[in-house]
N, C-alpha and C. Protein backbone atom coordinates (compact mmCIF):
# COMPACT_ATOMS: atom_id res chain seq x y z
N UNK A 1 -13.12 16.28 -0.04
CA UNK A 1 -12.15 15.30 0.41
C UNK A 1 -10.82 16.02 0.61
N UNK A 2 -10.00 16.04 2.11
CA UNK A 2 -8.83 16.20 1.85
C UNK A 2 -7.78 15.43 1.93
N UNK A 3 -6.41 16.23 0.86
CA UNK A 3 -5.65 15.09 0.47
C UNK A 3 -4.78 15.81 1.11
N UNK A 4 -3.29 15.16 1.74
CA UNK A 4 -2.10 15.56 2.60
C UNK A 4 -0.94 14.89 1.57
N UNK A 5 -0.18 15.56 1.92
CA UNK A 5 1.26 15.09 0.76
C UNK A 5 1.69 13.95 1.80
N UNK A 6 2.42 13.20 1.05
CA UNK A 6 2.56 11.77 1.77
C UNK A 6 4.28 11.18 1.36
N UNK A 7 5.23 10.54 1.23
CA UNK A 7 6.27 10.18 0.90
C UNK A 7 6.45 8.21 0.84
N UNK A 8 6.46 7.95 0.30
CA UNK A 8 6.60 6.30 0.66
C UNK A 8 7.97 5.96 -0.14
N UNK A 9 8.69 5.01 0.35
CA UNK A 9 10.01 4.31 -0.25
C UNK A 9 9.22 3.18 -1.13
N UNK A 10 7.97 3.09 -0.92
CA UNK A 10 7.58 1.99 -2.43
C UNK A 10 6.17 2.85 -3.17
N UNK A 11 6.28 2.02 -4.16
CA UNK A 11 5.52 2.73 -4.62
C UNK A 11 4.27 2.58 -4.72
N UNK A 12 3.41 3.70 -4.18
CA UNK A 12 1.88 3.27 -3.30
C UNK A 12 0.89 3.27 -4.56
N UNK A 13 -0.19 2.34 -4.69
CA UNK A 13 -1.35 2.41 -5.45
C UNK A 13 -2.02 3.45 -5.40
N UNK A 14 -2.59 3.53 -6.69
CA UNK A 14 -3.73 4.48 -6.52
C UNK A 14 -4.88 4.33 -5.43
N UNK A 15 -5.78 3.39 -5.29
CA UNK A 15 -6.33 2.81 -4.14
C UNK A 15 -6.14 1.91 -3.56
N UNK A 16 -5.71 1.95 -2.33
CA UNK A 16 -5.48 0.71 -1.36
C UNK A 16 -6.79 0.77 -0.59
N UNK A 17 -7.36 -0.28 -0.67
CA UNK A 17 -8.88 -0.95 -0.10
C UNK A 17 -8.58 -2.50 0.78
N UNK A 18 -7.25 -2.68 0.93
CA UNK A 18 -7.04 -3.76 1.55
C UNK A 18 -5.84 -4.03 2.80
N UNK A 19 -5.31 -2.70 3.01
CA UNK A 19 -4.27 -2.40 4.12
C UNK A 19 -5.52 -2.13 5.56
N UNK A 20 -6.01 -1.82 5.57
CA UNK A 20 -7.16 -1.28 6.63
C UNK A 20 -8.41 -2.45 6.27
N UNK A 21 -9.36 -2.94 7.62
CA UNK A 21 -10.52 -3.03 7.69
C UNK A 21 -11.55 -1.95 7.53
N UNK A 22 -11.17 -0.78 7.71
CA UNK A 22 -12.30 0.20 7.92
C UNK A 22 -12.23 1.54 6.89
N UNK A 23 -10.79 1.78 6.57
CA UNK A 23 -10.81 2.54 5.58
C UNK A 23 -10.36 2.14 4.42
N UNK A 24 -10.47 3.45 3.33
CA UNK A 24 -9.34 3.23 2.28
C UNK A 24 -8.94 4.23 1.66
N UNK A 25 -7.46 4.52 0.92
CA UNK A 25 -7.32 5.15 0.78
C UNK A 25 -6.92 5.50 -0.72
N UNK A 26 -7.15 7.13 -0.98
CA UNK A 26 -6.96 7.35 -2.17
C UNK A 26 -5.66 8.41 -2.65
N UNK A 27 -4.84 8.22 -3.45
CA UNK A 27 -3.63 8.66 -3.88
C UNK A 27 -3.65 9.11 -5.11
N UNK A 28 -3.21 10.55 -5.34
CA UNK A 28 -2.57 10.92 -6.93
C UNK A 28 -2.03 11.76 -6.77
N UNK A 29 -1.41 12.08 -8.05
CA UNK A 29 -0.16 13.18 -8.21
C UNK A 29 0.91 12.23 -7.98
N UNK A 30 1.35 11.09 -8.28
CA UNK A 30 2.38 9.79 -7.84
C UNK A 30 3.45 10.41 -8.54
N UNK A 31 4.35 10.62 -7.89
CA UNK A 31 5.74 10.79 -8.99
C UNK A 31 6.98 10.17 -8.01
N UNK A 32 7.97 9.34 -9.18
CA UNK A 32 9.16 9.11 -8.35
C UNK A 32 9.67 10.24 -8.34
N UNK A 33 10.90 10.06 -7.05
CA UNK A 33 11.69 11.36 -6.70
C UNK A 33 13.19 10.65 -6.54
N UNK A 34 14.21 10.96 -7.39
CA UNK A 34 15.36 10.54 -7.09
C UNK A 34 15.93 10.82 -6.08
N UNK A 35 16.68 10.62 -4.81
CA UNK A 35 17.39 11.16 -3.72
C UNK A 35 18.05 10.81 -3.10
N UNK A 36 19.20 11.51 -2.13
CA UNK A 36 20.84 10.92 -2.10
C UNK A 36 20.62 10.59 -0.96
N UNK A 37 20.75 9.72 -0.33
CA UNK A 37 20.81 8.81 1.02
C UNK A 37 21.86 9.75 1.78
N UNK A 38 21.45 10.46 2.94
CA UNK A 38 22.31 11.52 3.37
C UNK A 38 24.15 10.21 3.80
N UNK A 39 23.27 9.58 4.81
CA UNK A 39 24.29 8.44 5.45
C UNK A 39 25.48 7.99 4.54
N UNK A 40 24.67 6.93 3.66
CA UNK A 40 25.31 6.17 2.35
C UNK A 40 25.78 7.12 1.31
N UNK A 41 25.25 7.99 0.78
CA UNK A 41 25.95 8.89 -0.01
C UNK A 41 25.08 7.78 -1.46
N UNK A 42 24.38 7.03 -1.58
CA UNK A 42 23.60 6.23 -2.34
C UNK A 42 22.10 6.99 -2.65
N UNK A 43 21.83 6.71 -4.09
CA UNK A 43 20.53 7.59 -5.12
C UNK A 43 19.48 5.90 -4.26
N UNK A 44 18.54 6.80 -4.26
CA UNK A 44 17.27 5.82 -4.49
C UNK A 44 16.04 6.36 -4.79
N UNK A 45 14.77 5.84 -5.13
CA UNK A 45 13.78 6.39 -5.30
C UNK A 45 12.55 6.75 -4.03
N UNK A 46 12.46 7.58 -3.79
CA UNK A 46 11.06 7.90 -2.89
C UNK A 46 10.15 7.92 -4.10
N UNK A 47 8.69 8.11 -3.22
CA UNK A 47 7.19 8.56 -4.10
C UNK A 47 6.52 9.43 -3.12
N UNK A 48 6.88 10.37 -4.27
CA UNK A 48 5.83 11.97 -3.44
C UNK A 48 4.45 11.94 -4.06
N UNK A 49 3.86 12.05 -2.87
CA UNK A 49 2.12 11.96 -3.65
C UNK A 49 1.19 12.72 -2.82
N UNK A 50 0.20 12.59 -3.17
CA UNK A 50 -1.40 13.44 -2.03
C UNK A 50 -2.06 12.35 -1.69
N UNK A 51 -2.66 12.07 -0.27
CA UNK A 51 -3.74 10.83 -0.24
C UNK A 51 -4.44 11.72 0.62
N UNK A 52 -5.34 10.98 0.54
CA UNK A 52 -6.60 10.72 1.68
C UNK A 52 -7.39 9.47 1.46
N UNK A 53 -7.48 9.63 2.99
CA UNK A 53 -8.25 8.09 3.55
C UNK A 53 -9.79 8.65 3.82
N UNK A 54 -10.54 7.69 3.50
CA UNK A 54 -12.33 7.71 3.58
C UNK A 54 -12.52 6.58 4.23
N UNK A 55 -13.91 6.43 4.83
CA UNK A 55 -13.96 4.79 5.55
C UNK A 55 -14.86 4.57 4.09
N UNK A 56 -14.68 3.34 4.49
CA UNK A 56 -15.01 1.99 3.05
C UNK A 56 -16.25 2.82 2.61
N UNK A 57 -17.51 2.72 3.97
CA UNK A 57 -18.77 3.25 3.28
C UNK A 57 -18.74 4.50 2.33
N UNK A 58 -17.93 5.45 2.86
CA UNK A 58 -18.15 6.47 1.85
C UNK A 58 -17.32 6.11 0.28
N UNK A 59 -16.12 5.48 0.41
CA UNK A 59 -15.61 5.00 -0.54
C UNK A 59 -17.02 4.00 -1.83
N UNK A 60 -17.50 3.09 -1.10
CA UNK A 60 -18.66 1.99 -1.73
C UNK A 60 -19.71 3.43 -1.93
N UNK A 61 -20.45 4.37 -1.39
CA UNK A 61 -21.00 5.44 -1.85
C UNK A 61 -20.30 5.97 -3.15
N UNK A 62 -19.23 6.48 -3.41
CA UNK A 62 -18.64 6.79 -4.59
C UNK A 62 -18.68 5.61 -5.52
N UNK A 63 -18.21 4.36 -5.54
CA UNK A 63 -18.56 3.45 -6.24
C UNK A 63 -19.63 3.49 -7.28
N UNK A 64 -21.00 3.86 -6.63
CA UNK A 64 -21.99 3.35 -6.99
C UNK A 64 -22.73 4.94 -7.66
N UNK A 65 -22.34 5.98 -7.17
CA UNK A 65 -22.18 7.22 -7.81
C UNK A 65 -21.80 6.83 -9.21
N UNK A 66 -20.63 6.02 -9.47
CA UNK A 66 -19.96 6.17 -10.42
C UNK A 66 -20.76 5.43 -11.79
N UNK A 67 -20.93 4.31 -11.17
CA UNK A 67 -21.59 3.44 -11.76
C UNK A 67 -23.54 3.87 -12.26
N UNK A 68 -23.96 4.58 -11.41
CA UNK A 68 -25.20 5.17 -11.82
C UNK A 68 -24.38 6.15 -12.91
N UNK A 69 -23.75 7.39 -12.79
CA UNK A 69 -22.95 8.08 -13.82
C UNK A 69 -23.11 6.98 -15.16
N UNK A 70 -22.01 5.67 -15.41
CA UNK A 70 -21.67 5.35 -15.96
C UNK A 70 -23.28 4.87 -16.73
N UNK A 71 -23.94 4.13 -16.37
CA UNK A 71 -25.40 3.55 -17.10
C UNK A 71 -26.15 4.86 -17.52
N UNK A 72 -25.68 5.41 -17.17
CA UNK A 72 -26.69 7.40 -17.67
C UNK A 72 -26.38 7.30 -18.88
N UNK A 73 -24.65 7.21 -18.99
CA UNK A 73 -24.15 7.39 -19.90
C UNK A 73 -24.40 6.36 -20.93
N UNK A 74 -24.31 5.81 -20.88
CA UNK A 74 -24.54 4.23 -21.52
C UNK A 74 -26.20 4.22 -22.17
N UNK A 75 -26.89 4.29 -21.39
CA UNK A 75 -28.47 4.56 -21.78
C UNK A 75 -28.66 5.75 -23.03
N UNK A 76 -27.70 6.88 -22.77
CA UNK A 76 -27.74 7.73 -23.85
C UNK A 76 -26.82 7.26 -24.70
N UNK A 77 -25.69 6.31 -24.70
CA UNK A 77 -25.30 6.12 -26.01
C UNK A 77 -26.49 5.33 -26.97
N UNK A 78 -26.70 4.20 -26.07
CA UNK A 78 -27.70 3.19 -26.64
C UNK A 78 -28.73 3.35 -27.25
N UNK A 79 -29.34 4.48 -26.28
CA UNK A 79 -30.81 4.80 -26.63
C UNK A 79 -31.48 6.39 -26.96
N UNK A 80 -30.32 6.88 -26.71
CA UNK A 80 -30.14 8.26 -27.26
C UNK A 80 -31.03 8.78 -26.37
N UNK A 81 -30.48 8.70 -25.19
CA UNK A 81 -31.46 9.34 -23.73
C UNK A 81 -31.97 8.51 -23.22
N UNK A 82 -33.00 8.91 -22.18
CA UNK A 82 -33.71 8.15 -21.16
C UNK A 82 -34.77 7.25 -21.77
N UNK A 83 -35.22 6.10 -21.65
CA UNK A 83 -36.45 5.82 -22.07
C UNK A 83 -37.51 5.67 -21.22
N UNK A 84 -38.64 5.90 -22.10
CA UNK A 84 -39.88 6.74 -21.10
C UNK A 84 -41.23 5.36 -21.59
């Protein structure tokens, strides 16, 4: 997956799945950035971050990656491994 540095004046979610029909996108490394309004001579906050956008399907593919992950895990807490 690649991610591109990005700048927003608000401050962007980790996943937005609801700005787009077709994609969505993913964000981290979020940090505010204090900075002087060249014009106004006024502080405000930007947000410097990394995103990348996936279309939904591959996004719902990771989903469900995650979630098989997660019951693996779960099955071995429960049952102390796979049951056969």
């Amino acid at each position: 997956m690649n991610y591109y540095r990005a700048i927003s004046n608000d401050r962007p979610q980790a996943v937005d799945n609801l700005s787009s029909p077709t994609t969505v996108y993913l964000r981290k490394n979020i940090q505010a950035v204090e900075v002087e309004d060249i014009e106004t001579g006024n502080i405000r906050t930007e947000y410097h971050y990394e995103e990348a956008a996936i279309s939904k399907d591959e996004y719902i593919d990771i989903l469900r990656a995650q979630i098989e992950d997660n019951e693996t895990v779960l099955t071995e807490i429960l049952f102390g491994g796979d049951e056969k």
